[in-house]
Protein backbone atom coordinates (compact mmCIF):
# COMPACT_ATOMS: atom_id res chain seq x y z
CA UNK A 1 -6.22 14.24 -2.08
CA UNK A 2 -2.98 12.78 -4.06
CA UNK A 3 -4.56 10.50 -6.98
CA UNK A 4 -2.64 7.76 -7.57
CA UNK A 5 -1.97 8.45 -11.24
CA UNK A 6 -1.16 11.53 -13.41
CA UNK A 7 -1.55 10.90 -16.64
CA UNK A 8 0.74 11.32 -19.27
CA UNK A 9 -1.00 13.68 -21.92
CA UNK A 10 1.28 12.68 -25.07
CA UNK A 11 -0.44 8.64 -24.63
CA UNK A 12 -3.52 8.71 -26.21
CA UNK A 13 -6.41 7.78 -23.62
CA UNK A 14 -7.54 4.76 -26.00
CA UNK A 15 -3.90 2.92 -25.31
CA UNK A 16 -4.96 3.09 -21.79
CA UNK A 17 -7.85 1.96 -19.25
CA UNK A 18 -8.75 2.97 -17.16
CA UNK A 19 -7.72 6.29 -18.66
CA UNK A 20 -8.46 10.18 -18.37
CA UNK A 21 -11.70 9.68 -20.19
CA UNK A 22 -13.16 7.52 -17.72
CA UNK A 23 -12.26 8.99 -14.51
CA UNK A 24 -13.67 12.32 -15.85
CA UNK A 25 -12.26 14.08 -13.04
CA UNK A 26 -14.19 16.93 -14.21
CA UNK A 27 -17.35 15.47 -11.70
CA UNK A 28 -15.22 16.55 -8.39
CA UNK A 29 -15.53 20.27 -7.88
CA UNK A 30 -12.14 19.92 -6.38
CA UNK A 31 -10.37 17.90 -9.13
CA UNK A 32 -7.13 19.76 -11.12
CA UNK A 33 -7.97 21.56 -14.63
CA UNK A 34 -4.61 21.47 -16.11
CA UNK A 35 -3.84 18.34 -15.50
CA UNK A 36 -5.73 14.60 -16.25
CA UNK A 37 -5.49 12.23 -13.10
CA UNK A 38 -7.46 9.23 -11.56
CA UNK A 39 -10.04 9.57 -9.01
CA UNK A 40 -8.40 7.42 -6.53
CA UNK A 41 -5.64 7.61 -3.69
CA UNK A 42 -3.09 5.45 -2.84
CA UNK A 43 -1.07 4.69 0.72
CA UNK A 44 0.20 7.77 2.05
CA UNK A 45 3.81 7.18 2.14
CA UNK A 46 4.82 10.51 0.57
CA UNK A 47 5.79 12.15 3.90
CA UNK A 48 7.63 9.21 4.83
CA UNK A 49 9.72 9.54 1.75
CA UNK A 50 10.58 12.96 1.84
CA UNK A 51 11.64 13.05 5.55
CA UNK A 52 14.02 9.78 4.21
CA UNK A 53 15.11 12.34 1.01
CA UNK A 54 16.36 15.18 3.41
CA UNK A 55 18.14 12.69 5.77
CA UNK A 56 20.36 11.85 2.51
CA UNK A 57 20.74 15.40 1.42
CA UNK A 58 23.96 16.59 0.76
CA UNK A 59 22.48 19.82 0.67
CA UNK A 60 20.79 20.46 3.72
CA UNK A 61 20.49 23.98 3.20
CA UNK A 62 17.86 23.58 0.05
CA UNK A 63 16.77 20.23 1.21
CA UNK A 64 15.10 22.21 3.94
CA UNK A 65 13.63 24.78 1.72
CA UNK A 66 12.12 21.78 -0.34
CA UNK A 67 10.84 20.32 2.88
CA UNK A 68 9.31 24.09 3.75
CA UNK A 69 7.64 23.93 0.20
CA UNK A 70 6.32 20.53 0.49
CA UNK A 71 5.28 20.60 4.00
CA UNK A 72 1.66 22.48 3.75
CA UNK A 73 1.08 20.15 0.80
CA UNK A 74 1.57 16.95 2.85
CA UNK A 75 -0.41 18.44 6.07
CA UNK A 76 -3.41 19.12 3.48
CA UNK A 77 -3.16 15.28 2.47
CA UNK A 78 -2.67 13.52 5.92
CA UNK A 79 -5.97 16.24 6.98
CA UNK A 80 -8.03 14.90 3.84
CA UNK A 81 -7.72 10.89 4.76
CA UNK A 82 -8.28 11.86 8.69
CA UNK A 83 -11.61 13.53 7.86
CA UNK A 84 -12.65 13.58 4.61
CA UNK A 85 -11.75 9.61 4.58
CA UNK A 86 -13.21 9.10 7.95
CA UNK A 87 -17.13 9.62 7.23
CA UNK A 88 -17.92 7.30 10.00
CA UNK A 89 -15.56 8.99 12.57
CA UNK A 90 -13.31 5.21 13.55
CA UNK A 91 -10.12 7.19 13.53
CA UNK A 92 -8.54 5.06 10.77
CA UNK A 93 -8.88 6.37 6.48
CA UNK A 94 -11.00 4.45 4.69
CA UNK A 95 -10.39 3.39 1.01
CA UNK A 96 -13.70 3.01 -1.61
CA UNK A 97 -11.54 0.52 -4.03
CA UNK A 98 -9.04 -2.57 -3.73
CA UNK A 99 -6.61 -0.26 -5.88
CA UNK A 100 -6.29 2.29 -3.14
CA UNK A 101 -4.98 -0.68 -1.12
CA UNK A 102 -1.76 -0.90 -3.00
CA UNK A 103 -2.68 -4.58 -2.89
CA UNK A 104 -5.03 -4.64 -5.73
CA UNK A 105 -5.41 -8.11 -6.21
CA UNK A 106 -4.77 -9.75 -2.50
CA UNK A 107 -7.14 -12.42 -1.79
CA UNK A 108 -7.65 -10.52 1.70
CA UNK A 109 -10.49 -8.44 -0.55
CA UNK A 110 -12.10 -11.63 -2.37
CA UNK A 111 -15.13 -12.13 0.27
CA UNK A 112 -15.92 -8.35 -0.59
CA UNK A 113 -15.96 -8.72 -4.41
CA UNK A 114 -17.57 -12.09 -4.51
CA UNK A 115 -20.59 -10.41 -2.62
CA UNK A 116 -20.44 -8.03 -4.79
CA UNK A 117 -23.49 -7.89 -7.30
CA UNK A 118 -22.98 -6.14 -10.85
CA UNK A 119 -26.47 -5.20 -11.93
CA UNK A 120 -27.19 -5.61 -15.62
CA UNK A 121 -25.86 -3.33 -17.96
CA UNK A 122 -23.71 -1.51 -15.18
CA UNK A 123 -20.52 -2.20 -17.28
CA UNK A 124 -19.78 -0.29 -19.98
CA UNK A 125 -18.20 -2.32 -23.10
CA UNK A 126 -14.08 -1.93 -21.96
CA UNK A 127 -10.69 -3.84 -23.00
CA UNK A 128 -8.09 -5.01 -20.26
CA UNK A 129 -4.92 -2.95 -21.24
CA UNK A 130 -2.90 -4.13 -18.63
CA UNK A 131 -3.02 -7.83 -20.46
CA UNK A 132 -1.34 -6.12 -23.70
CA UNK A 133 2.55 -6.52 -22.13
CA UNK A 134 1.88 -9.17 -19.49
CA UNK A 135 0.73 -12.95 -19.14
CA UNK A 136 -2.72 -13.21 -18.57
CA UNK A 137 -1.67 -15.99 -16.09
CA UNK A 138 0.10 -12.89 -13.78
CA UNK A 139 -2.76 -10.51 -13.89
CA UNK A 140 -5.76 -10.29 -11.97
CA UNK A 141 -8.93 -12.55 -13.76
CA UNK A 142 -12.08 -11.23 -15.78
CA UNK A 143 -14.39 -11.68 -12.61
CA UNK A 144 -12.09 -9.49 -10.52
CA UNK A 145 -11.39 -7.44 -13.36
CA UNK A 146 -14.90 -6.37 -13.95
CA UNK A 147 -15.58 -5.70 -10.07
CA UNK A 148 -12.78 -3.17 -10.02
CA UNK A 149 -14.13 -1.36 -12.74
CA UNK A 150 -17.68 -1.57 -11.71
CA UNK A 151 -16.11 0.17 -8.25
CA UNK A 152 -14.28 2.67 -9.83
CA UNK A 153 -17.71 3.64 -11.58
CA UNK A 154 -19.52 3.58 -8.75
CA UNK A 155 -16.97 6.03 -6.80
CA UNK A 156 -16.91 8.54 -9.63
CA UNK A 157 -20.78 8.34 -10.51
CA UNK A 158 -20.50 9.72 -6.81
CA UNK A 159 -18.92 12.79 -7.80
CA UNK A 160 -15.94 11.98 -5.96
CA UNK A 161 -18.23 12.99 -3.00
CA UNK A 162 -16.25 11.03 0.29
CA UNK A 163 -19.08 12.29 2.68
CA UNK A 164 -21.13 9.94 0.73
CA UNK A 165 -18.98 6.57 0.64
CA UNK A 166 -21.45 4.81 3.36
CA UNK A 167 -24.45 5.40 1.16
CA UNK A 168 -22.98 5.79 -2.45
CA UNK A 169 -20.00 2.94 -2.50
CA UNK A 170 -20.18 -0.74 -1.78
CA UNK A 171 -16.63 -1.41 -0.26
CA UNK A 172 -15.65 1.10 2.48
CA UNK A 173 -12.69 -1.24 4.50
CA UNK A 174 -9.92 0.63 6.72
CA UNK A 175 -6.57 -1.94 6.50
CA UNK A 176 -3.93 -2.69 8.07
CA UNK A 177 -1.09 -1.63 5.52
CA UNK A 178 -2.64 1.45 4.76
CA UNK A 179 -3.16 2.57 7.94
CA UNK A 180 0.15 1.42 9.40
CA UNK A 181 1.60 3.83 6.42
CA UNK A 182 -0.54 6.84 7.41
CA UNK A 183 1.23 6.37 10.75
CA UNK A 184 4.42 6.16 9.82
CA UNK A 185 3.71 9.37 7.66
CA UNK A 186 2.11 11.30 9.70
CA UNK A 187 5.11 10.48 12.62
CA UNK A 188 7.48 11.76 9.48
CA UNK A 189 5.09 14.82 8.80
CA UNK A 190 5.90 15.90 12.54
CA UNK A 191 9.69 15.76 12.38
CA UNK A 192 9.11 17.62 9.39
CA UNK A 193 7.34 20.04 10.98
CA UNK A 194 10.03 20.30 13.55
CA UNK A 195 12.39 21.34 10.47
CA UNK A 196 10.55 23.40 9.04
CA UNK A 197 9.78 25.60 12.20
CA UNK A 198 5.84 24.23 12.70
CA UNK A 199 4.06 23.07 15.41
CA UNK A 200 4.28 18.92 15.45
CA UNK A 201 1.94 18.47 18.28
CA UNK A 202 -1.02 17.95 15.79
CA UNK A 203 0.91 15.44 13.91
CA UNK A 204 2.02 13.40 17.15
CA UNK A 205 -1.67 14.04 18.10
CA UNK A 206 -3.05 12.60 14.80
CA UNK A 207 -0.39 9.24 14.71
CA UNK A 208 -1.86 8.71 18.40
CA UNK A 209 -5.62 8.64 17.19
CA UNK A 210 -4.59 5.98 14.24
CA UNK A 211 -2.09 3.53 16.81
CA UNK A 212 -5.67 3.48 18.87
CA UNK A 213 -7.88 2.88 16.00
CA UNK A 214 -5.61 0.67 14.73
CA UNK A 215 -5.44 -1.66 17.78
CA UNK A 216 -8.96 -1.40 18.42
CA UNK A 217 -10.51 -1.86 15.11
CA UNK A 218 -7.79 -4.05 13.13
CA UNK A 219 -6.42 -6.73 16.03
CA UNK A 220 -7.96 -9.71 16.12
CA UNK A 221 -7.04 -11.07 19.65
CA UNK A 222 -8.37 -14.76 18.79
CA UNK A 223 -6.31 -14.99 15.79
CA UNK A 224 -3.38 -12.45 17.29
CA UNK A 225 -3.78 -11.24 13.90
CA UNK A 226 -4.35 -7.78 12.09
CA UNK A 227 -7.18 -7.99 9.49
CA UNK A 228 -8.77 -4.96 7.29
CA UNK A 229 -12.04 -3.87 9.11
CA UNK A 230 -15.07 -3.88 6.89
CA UNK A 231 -17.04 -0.78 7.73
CA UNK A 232 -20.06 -1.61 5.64
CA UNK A 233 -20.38 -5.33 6.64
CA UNK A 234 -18.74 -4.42 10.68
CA UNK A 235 -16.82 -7.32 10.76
CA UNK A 236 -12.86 -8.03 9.81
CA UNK A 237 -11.54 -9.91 6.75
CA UNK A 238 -9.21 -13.06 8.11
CA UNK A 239 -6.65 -14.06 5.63
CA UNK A 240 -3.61 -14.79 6.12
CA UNK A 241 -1.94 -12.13 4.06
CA UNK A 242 1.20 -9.43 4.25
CA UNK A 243 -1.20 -6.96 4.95
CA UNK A 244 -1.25 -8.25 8.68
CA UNK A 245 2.66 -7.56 9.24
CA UNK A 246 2.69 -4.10 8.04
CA UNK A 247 1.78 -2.62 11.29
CA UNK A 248 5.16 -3.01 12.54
CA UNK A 249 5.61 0.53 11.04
CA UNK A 250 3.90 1.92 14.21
CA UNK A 251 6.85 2.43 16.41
CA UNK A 252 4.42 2.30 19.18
CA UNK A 253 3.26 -1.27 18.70
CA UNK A 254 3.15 -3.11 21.76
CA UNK A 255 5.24 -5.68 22.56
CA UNK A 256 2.78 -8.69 22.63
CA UNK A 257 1.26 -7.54 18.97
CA UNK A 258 5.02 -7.40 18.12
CA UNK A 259 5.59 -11.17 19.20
CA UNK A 260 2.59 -12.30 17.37
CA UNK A 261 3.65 -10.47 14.58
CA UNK A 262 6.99 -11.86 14.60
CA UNK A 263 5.61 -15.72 15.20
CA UNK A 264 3.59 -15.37 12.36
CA UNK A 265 5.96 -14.51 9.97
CA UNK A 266 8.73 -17.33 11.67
CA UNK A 267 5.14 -20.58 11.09
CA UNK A 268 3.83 -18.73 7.75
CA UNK A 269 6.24 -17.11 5.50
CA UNK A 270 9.93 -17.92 6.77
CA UNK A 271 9.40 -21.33 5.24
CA UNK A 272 9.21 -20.61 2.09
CA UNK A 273 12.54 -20.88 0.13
CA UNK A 274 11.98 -16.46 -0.85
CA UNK A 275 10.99 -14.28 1.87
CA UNK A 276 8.24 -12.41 1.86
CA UNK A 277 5.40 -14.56 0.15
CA UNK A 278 2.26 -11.99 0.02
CA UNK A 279 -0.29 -14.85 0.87
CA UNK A 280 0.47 -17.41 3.11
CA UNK A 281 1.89 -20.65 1.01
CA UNK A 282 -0.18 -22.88 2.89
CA UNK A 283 -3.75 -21.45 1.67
CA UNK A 284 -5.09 -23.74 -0.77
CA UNK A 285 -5.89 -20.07 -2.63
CA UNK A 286 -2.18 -19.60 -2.79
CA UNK A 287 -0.91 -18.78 -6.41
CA UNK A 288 2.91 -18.24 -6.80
CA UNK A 289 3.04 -15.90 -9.87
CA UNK A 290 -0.58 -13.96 -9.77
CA UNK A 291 -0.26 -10.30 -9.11
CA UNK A 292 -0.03 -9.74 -5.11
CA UNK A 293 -1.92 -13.85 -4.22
CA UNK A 294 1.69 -15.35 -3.26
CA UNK A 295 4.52 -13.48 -5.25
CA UNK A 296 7.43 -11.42 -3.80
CA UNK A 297 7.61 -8.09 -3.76
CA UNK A 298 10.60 -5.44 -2.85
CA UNK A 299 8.42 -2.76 -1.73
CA UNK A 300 6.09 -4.60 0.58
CA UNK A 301 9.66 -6.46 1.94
CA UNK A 302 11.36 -2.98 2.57
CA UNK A 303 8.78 -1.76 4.58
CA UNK A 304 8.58 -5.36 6.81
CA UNK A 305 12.27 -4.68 7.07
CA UNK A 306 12.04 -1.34 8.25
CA UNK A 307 9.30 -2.38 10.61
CA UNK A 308 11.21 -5.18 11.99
CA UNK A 309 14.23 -2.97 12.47
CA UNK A 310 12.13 -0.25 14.17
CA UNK A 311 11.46 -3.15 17.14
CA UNK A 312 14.53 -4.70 17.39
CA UNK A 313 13.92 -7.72 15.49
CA UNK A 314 17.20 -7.93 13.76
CA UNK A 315 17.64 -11.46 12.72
CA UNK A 316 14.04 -11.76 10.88
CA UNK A 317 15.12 -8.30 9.49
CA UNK A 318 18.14 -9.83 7.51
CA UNK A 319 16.03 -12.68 6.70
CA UNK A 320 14.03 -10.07 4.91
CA UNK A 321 16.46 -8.05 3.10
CA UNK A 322 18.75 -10.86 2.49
CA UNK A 323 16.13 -12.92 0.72
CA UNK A 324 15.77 -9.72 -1.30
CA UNK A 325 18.77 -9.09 -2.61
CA UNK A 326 19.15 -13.25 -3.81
CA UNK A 327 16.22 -12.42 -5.79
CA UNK A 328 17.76 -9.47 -7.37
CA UNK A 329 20.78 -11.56 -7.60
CA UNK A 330 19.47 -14.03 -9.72
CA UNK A 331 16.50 -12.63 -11.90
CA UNK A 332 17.21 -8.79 -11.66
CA UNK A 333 14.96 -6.01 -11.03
CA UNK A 334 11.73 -7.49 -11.93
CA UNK A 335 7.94 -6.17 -10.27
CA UNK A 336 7.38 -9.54 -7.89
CA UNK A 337 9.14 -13.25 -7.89
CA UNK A 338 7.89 -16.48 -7.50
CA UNK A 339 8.85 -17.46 -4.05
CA UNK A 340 9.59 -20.93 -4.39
CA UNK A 341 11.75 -20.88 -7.18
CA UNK A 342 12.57 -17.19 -7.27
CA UNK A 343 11.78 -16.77 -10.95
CA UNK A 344 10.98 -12.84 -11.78
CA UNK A 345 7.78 -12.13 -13.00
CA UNK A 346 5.63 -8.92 -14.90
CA UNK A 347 8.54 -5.83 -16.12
CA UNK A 348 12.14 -5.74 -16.11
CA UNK A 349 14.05 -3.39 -15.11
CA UNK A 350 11.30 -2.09 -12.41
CA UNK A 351 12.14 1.08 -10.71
CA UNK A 352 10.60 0.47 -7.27
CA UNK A 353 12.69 -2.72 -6.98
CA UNK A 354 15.70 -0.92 -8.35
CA UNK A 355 15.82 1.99 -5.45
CA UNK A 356 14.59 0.00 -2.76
CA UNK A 357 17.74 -2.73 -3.23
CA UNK A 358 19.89 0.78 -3.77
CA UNK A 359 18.38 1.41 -0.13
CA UNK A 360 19.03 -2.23 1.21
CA UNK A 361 22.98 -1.94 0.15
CA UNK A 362 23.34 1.70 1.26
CA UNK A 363 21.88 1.23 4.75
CA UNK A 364 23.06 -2.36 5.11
CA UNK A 365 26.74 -1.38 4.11
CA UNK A 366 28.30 -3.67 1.25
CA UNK A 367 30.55 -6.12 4.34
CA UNK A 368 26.89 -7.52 5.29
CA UNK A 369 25.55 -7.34 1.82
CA UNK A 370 28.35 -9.64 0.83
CA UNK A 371 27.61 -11.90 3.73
CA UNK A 372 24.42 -12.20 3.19
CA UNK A 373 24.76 -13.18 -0.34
């Protein structure tokens, strides 16, 4: 299991929260000693990245010994979400908390948290951090707030135990983006393997059992739509957020889901003046500068780009990255943009939207980035 955060021991645990002190990863029998973490995952994208790292190597000689290194470490993780994240057996990770999502905030979890019931005196007494260097008006709100925290309680008051999440944690949901990740890993993790002289069958094997689970869980043929799959409440969430594109990472998708992924995007996000809003404009939920309910984002663009790429979709792809790189033209590298004025919103100078446009003008070649801009 890769937690999402490791901490930083030199900041105090009072300057942040949720900090070391509350995940108390001490509870998990398998949990680090020497070093303070969360209790909680992220998307898998790791393998992903470091098959992209050794592609760029200049060094191919001891970019393959890296890859050799780092290989058993990334086959432990991709084995952890396929059964230790699979309690109920669907074929597709689960994730216990909106943060694993990547999406924290997305209105594509709000029916979950609004049905979600805080008993009395389940809180303990905390204080938002994250509203010390940003407006209040970009962050998540107090109701949300509180239900994230109450989850990551519940989790850890678990001991970390993921053979309990159907009996011990009240959101268990399997999701499109996260799952379309794992399979892009784990199809990384197998030309990895390849390099590093391993046996990729199992990884083909395991990207196969996710496309399936994927198709069969997460398409909704009515609304020619991927949703996340509630496993507690057996039924799908239907909003219209980016969440439903990201499958275009499987490079197996199917032609029709491919269409209906493309016509989506053309009647629900190519007419805003920014491309890619995270929640459709046209929901009367829509907010243009809250934290992942309308905003911008480079990372969630890059990987629609790469998706739309991987099927041939070339025009909607340069919609994609050439919206992208306007933004960074006019407000810099900030963490998401407003996508109807393309004002920059929460930090400046953001890494994540720094690389990824390094990526865009690198792969795109700096003829087309010119045209584009």
């Amino acid at each position: 299991m890769v937690p999402h955060i490791v901490f930083d021991a030199a900041v105090d645990d009072a300057d942040y929260f949720p900090g070391p002190r509350f995940w108390d990863q001490a509870r998990s029998p398998h949990a680090p000693s020497h070093v303070a973490t969360s209790g909680i995952t992220q998307p898998p994208i790791h393998a992903g990245v470091a098959l992209q790292m050794h592609r760029h190597a200049i060094d191919t000689r001891a970019s393959v010994a890296f890859l050799k290194a780092l290989y058993p470490k990334l086959a432990l993780q991709h084995r952890h979400l396929a059964h230790d994240r699979d309690p109920a057996g669907i074929g597709l990770p689960l994730i216990v908390h909106p943060w694993e999502s990547g999406l924290d905030n997305s209105p594509v979890w709000d029916r979950d948290l609004r049905a979600l019931e805080i008993p009395e005196g389940a809180l303990p007494p905390y204080r938002r951090r994250d509203l010390a260097k940003a407006d209040a008006a970009d962050r998540p709100r107090d109701a949300a707030y509180d239900r994230f925290v109450y989850l990551a309680l519940r989790y850890r008051d678990s001991g970390y135990d993921d053979g309990a999440i159907l009996d011990e944690v009240p959101f268990a949901i399997a999701g499109p983006l996260f799952s379309a990740i794992a399979i892009w890993s784990t199809h990384a993790l197998a030309e990895i393997a390849e390099i590093v002289g391993a046996d990729p069958v199992p990884h083909r094997e395991g990207a196969e059992r996710i496309h399936d689970a994927l198709i069969e869980r997460l398409w909704d043929a009515d609304a020619h739509a991927f949703y996340p799959y509630d496993l507690l409440a057996q039924h799908r969430e239907p909003e219209d957020t980016i969440v439903s594109f990201v499958p275009l990472l499987d490079p197996d998708l199917p032609a029709q889901h491919v269409r209906s992924i493309a016509a989506s995007l053309a009647t629900k996000c190519f007419d805003s003046p920014y491309a890619v809003p995270t929640f459709s404009v046209n929901s009367p939920d829509f907010e243009r500068r809250r934290y992942w309910r309308g905003p911008v984002w480079l990372n969630t663009n890059w990987l629609l780009w790469w998706g739309l790429r991987q099927h041939g979709l070339h025009d909607e792809a340069v919609r994609v990255a050439a919206s992208s790189l306007r933004l960074v033209g006019r407000e810099g590298f900030r963490e998401y943009y407003d996508p109807l004025d393309g004002t920059g919103y929460g930090s400046t100078d953001f890494a994540w939207s720094a690389a990824l446009t390094v990526d865009l003008v690198e792969r795109l070649g700096p003829g087309v980035v010119e045209e584009l801009l």
